[in-house]
C-alpha atoms as a PDB file:
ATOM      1  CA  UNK A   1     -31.104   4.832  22.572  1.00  0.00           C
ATOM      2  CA  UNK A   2     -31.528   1.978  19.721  1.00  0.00           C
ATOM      3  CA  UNK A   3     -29.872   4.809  17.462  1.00  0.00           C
ATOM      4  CA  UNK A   4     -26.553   5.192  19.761  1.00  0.00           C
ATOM      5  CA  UNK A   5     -26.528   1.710  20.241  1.00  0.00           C
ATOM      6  CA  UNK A   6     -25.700   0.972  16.855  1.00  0.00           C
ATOM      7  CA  UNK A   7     -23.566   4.375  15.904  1.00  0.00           C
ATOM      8  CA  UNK A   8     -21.741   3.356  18.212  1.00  0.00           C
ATOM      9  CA  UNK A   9     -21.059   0.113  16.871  1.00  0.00           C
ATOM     10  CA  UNK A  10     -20.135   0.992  13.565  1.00  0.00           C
ATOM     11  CA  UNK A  11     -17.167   3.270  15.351  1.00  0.00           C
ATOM     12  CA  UNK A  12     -16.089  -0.073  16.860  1.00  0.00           C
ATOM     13  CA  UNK A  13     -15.725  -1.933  13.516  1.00  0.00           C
ATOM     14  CA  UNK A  14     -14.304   0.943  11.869  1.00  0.00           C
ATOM     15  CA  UNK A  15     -11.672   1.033  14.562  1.00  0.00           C
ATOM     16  CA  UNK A  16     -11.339  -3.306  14.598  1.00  0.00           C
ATOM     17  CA  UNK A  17     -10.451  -2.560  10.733  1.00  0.00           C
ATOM     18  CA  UNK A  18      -8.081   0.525  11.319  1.00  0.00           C
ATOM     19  CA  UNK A  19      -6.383  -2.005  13.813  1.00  0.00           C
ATOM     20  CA  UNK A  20      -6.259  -5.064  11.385  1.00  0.00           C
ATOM     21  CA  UNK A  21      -4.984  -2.310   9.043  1.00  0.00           C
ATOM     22  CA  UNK A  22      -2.167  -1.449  10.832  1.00  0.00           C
ATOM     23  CA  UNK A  23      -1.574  -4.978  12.247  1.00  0.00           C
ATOM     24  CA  UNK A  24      -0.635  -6.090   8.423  1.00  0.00           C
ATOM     25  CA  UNK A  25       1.660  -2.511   7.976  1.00  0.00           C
ATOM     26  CA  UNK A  26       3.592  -3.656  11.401  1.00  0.00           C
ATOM     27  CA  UNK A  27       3.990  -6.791  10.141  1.00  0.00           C
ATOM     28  CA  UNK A  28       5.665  -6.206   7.257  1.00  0.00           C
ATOM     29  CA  UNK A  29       8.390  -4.067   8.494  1.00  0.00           C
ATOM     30  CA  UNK A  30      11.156  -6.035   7.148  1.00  0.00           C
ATOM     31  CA  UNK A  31       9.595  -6.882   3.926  1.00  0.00           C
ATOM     32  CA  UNK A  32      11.680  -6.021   0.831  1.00  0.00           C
ATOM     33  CA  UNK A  33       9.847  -3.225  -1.275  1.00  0.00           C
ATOM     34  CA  UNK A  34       6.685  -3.328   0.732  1.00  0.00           C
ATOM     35  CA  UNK A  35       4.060  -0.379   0.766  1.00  0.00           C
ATOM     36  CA  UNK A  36       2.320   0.844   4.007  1.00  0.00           C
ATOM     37  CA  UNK A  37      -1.626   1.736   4.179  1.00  0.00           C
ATOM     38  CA  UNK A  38      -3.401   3.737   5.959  1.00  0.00           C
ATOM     39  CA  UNK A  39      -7.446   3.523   6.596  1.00  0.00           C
ATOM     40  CA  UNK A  40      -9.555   6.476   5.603  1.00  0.00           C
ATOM     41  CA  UNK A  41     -13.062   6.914   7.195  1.00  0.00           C
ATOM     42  CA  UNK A  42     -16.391   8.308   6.105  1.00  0.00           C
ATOM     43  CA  UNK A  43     -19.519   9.535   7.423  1.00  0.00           C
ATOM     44  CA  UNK A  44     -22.517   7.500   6.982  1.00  0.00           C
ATOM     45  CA  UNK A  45     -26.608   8.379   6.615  1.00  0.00           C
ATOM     46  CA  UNK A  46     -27.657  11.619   8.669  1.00  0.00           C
ATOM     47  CA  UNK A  47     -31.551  11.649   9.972  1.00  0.00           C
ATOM     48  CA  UNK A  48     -32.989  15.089   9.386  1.00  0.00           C
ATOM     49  CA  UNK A  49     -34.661  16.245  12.412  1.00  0.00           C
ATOM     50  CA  UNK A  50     -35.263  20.286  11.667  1.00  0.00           C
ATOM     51  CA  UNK A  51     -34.408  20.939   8.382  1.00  0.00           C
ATOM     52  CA  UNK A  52     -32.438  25.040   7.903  1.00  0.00           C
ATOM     53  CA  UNK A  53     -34.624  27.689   6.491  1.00  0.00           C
ATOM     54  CA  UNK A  54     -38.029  26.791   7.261  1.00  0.00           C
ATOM     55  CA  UNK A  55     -40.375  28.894   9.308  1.00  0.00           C
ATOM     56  CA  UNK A  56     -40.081  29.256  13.147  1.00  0.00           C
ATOM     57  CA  UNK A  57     -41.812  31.723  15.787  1.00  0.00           C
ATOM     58  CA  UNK A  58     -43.221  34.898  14.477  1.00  0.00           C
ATOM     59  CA  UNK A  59     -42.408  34.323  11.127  1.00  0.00           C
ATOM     60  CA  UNK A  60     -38.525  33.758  11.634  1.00  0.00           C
ATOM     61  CA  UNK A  61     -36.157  30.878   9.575  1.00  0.00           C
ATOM     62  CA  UNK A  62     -34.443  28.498  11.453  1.00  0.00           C
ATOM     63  CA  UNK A  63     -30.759  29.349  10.722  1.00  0.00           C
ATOM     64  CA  UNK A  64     -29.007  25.680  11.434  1.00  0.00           C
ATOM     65  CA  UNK A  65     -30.677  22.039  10.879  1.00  0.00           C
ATOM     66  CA  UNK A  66     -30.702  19.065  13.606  1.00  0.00           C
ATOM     67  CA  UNK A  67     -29.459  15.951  12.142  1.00  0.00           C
ATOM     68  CA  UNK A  68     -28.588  12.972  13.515  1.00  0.00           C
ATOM     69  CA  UNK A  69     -25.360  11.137  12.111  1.00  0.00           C
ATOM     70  CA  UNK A  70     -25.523   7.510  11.978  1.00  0.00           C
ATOM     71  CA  UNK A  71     -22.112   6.702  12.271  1.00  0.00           C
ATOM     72  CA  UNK A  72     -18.763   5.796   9.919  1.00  0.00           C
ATOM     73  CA  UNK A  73     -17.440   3.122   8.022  1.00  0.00           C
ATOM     74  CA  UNK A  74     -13.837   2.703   6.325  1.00  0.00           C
ATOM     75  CA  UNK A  75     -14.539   3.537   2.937  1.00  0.00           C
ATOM     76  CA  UNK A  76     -10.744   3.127   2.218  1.00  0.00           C
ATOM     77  CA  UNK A  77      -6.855   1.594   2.788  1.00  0.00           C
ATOM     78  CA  UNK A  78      -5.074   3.865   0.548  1.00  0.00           C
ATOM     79  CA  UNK A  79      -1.174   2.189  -0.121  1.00  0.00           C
ATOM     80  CA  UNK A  80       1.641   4.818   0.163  1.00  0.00           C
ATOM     81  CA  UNK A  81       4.008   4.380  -1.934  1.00  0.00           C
ATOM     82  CA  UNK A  82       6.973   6.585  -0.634  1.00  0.00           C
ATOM     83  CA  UNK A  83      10.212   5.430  -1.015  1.00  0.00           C
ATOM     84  CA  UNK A  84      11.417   3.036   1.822  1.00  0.00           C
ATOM     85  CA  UNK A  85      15.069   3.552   3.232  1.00  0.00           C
ATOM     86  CA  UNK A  86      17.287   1.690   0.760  1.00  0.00           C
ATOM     87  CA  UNK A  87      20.189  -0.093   2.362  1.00  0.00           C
ATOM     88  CA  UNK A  88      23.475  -2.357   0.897  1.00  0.00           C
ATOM     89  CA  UNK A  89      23.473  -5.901   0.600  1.00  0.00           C
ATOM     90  CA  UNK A  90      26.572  -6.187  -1.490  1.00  0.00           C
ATOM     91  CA  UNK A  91      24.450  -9.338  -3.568  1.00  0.00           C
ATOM     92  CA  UNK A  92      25.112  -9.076  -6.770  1.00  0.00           C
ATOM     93  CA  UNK A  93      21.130  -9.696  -8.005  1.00  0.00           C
ATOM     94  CA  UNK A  94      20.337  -7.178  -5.296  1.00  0.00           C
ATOM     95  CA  UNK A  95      18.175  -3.916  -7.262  1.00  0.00           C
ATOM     96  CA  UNK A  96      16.585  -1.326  -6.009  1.00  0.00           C
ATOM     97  CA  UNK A  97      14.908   1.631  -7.618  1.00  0.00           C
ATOM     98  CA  UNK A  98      16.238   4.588  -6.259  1.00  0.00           C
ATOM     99  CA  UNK A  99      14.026   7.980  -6.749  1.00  0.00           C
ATOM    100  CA  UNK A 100      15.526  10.888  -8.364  1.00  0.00           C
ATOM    101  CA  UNK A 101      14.134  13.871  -6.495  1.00  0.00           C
ATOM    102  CA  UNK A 102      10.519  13.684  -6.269  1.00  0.00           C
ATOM    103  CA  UNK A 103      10.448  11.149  -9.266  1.00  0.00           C
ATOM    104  CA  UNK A 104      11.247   7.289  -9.267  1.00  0.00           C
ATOM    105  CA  UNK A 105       8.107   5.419  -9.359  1.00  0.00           C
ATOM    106  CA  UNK A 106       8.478   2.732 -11.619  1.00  0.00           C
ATOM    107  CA  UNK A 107       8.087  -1.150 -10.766  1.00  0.00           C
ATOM    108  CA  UNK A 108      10.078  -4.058 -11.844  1.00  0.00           C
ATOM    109  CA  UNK A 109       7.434  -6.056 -14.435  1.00  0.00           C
ATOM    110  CA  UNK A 110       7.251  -9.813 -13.300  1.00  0.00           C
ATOM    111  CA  UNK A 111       5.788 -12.489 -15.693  1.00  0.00           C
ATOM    112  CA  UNK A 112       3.710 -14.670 -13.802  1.00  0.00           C
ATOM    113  CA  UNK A 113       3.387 -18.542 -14.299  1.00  0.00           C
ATOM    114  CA  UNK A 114       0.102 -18.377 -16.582  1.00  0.00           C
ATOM    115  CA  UNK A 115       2.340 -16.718 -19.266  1.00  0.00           C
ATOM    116  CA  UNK A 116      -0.661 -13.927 -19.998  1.00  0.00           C
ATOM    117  CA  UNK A 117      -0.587 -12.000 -16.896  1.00  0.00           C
ATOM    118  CA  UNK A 118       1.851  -9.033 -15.950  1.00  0.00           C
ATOM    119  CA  UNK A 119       2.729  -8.237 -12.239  1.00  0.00           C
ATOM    120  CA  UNK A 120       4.311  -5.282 -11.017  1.00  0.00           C
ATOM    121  CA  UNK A 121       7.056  -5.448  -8.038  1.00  0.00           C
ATOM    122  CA  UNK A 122       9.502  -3.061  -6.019  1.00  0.00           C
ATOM    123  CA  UNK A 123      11.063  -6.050  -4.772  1.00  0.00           C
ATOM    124  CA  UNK A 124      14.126  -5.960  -6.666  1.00  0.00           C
ATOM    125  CA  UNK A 125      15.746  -9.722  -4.540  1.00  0.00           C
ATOM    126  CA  UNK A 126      16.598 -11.457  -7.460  1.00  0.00           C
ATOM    127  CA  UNK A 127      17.680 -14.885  -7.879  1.00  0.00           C
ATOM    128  CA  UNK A 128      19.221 -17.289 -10.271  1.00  0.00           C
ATOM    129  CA  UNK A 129      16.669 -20.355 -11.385  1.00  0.00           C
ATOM    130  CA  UNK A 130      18.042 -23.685 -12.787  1.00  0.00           C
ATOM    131  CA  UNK A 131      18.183 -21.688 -16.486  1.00  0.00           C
ATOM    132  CA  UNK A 132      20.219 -19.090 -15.485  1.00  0.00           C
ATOM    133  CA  UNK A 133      16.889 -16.830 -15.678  1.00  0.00           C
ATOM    134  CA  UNK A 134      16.487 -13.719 -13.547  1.00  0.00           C
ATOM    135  CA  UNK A 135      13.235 -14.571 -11.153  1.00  0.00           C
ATOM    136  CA  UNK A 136      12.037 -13.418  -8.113  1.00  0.00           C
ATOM    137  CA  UNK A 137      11.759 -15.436  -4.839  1.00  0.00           C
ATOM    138  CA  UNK A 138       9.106 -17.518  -6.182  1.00  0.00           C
ATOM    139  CA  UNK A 139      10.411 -18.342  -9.300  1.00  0.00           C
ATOM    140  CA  UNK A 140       8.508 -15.814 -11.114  1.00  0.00           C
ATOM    141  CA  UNK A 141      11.067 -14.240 -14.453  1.00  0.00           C
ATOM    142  CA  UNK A 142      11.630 -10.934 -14.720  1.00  0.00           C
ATOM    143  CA  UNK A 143      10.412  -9.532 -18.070  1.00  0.00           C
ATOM    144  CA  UNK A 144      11.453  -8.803 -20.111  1.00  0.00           C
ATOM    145  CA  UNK A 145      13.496 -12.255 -19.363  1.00  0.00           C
ATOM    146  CA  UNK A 146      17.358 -12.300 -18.654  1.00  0.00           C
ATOM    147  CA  UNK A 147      19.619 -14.867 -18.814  1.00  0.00           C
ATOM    148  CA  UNK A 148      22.478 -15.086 -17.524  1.00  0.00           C
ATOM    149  CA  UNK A 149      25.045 -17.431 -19.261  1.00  0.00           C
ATOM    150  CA  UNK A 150      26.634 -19.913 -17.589  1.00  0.00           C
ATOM    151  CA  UNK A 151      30.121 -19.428 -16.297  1.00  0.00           C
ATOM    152  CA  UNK A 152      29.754 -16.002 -16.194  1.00  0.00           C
ATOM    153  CA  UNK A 153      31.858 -14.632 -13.693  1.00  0.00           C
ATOM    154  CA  UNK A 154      30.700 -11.494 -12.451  1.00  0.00           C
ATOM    155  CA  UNK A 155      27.291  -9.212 -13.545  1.00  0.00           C
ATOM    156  CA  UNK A 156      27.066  -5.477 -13.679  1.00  0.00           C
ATOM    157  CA  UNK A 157      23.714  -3.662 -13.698  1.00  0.00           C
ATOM    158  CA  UNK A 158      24.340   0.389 -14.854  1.00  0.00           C
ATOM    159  CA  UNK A 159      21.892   2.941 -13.573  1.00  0.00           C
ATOM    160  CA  UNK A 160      20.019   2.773 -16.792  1.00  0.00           C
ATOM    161  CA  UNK A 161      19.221  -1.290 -16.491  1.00  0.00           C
ATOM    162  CA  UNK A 162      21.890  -2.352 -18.760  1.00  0.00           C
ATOM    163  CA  UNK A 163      22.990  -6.082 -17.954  1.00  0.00           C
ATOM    164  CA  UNK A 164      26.613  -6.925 -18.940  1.00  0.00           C
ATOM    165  CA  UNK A 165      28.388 -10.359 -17.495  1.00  0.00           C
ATOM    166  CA  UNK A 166      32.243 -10.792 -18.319  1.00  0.00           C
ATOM    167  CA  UNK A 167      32.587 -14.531 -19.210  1.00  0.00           C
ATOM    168  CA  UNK A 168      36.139 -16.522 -17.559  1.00  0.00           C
ATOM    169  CA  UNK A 169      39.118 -15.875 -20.074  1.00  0.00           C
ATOM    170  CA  UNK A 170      37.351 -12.110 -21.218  1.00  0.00           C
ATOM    171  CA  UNK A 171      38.516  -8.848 -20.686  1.00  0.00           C
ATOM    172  CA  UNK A 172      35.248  -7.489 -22.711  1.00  0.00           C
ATOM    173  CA  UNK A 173      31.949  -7.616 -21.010  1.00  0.00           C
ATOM    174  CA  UNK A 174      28.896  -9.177 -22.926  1.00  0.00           C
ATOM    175  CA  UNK A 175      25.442  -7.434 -22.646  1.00  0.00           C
ATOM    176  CA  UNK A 176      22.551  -9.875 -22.259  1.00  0.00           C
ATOM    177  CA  UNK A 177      19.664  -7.820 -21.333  1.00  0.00           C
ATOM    178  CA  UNK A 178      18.010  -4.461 -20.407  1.00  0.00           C
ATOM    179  CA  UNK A 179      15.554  -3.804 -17.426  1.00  0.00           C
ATOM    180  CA  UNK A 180      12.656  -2.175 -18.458  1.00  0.00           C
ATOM    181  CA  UNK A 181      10.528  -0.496 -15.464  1.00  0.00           C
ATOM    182  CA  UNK A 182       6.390   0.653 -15.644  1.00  0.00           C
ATOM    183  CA  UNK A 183       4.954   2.875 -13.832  1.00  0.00           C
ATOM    184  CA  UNK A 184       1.254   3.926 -13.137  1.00  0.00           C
ATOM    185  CA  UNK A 185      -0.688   7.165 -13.192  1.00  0.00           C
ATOM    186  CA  UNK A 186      -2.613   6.254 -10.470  1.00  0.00           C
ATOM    187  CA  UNK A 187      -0.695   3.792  -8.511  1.00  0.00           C
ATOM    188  CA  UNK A 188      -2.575   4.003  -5.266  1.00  0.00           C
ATOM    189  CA  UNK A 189      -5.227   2.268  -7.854  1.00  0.00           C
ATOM    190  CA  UNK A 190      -3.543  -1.473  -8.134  1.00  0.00           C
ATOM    191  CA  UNK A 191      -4.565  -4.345  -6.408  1.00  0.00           C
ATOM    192  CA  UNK A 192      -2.209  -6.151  -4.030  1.00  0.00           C
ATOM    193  CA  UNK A 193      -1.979  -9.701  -4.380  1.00  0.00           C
ATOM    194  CA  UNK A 194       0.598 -10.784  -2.258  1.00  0.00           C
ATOM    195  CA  UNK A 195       4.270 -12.307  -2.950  1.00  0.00           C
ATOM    196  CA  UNK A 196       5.222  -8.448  -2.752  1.00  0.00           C
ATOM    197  CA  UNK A 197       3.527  -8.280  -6.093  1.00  0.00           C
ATOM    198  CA  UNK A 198       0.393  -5.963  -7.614  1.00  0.00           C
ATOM    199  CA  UNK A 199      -1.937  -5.998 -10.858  1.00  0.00           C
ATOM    200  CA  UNK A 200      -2.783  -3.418 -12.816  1.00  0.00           C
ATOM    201  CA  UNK A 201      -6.958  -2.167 -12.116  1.00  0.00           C
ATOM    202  CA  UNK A 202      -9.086   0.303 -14.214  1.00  0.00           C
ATOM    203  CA  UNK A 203      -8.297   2.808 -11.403  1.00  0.00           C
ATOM    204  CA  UNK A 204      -4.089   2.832 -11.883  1.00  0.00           C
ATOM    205  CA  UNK A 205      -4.490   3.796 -15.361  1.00  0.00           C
ATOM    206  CA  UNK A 206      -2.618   1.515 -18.118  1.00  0.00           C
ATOM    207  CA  UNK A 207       0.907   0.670 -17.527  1.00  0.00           C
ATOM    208  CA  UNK A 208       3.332   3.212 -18.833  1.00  0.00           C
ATOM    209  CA  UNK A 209       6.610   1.791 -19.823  1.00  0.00           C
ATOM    210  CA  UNK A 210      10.012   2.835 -19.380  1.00  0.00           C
ATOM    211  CA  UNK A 211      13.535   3.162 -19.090  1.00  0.00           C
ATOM    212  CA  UNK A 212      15.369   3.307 -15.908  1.00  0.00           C
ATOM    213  CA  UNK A 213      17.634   6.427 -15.232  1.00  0.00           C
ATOM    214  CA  UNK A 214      14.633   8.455 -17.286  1.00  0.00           C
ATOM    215  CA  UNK A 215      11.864  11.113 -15.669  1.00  0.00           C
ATOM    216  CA  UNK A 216       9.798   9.874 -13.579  1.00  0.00           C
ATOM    217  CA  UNK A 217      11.351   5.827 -13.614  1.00  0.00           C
ATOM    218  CA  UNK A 218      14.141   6.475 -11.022  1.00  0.00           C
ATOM    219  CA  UNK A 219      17.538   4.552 -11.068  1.00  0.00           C
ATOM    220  CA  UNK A 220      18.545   0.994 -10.829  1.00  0.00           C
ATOM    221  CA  UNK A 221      21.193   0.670  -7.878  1.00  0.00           C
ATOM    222  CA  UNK A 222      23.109  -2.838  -7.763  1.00  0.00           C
ATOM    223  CA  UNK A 223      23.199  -4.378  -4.438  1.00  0.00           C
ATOM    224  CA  UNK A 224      20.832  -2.502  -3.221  1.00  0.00           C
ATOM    225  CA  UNK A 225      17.173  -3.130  -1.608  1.00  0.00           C
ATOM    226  CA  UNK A 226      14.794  -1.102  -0.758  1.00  0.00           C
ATOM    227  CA  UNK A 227      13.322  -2.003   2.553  1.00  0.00           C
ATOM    228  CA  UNK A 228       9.359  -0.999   3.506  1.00  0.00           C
ATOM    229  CA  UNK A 229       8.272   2.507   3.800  1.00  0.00           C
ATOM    230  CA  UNK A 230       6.596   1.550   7.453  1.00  0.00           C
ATOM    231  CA  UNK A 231       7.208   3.852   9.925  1.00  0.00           C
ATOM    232  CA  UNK A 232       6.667   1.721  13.357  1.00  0.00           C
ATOM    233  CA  UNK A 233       6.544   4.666  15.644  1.00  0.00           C
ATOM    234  CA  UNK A 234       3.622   6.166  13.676  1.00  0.00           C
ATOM    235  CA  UNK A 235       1.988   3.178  13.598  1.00  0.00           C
ATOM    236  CA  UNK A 236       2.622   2.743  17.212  1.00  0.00           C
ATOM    237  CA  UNK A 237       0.596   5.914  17.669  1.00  0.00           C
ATOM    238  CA  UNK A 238      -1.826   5.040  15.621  1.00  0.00           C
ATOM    239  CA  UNK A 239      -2.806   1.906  17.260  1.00  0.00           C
ATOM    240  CA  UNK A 240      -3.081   3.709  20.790  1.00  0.00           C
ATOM    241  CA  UNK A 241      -5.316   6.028  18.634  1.00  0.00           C
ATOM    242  CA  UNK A 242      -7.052   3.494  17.233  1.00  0.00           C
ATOM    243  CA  UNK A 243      -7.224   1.783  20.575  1.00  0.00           C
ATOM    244  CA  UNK A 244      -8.883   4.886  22.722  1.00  0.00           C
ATOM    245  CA  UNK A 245     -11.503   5.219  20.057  1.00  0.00           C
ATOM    246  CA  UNK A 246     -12.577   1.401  20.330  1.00  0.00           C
ATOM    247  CA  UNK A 247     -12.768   1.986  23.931  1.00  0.00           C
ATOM    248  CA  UNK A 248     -14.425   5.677  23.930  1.00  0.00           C
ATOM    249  CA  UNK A 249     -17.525   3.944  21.294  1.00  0.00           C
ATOM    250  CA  UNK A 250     -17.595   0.954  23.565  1.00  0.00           C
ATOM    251  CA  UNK A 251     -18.093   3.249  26.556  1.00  0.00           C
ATOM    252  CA  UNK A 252     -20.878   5.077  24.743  1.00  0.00           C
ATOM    253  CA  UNK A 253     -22.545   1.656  24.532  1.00  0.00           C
ATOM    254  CA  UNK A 254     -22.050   1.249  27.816  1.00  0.00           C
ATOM    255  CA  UNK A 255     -24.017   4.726  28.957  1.00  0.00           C
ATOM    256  CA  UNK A 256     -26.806   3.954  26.524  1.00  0.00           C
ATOM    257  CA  UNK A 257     -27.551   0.590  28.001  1.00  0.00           C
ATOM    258  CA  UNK A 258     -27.082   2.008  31.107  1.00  0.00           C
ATOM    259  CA  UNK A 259     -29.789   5.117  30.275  1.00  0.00           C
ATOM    260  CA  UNK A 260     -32.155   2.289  28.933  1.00  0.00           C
ATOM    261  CA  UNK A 261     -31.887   0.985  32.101  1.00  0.00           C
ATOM    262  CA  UNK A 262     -32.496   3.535  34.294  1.00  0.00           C
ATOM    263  CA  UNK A 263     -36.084   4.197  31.782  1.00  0.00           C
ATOM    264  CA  UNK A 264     -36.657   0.782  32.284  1.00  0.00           C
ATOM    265  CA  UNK A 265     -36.555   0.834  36.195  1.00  0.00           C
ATOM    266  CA  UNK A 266     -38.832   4.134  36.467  1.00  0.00           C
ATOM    267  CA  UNK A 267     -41.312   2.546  34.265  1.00  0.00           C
ATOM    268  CA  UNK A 268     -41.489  -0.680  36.831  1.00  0.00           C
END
């Protein structure tokens, strides 16, 4: 009983983390860019009763084994990144990156404050710091870094991450920058670490750089965001799922404390 006992258990962790899981997805809905996971389970230890082929009655091979599992355990959140619905916002420093086809996987590169370290975004809600530099919500620049010159009266971002402003008194526009987007081979393989933002891991492969409007990049779209990829009516479902298995392992705790009892009380 000792052994269901604690099968059992594991089930019920597995599920608390499925649940925490798909608490975080829910609760990003509305965040700009963000990328839904999903919990993936695995087996654990098996106990070899009988082990298949050995010798039985009259000389005969036992055709099947008897093991005993031992339970599961997450053994991963994988992040999806799909492309999330992408919606107008008619801001200027709005971008999204729009796939083309199948293709469009590239990520804005954000310089973070140490100077040494490279981030990698989908969150394309730019803003304007004190400088006139491109940043993100938190102040982190864009790289590479774009300026945008004072006075400037209106900026146009093409398809292929051109930047051109048209200064007050100028019929010409001025370029002052080009977007350059990365993409991963692996990018299931980087590490979230918050701020919308994710580092590059021995498992995404190295960055691969890019331009925008090329294979594989996807488009820049001005005034544009792309909103998370979460479905909440599939996660909806699978919380109830996730919610019935809880309960189903803590009812087989349940029956084998209520078997050990029963032992117990033909034993007295």
């Amino acid at each position: 009983m000792s052994r269901a006992l604690r099968t059992s258990a594991t089930g019920m962790v597995a599920q608390q983390l499925n649940i925490d899981n798909i608490s975080n997805n829910l609760s990003n809905v509305n965040t700009t860019g963000f990328k839904k996971s999903k919990a993936e389970f695995q087996d654990l230890l098996y106990q070899t009763v009988r082990t298949a082929g050995t010798s039985a009655a009259q000389g005969a091979l036992v055709p099947v084994e008897i093991q005993i599992g031992y339970g599961t355990r997450v053994v991963a959140t994988q992040r999806i990144f799909d492309q999330g619905q992408v919606t107008a916002t008619n801001n200027t420093l709005d971008l999204a990156i729009e796939n083309e086809g199948i293709n469009g996987d590239g990520f804005f590169r954000i310089s973070l404050p140490d100077g040494t370290t490279t981030a990698y975004s989908r969150d394309g809600a730019f803003k304007l710091s004190s400088e006139g530099q491109m940043v993100t919500s938190d102040g982190f620049a864009l790289d590479p870094p774009v300026t945008i010159p004072e006075g400037a009266v209106s900026v146009s971002v093409s398809a292929d991450g051109n930047i051109e402003v048209l200064q007050a008194g100028e019929t010409q526009a001025t370029g002052v920058g080009q977007i350059q987007l990365t993409k991963f081979i692996n990018p299931a393989g980087l590490r979230s670490i918050g701020r919308n933002l994710f580092l590059e891991t021995e498992a995404s492969g190295p960055p691969i750089d890019g331009d925008p409007n090329t294979e594989g990049f996807g488009r820049i779209s001005q005034g544009f965001l792309e909103l998370s990829n979460v479905d909440v009516v599939e996660e909806l479902v699978n919380m109830i799922m996730a919610q019935r298995t809880y309960e189903v392992n803590a009812r087989a705790i349940r029956t084998s404390d209520e078997m050990m009892r029963e032992t117990n009380n033909i034993v007295n």
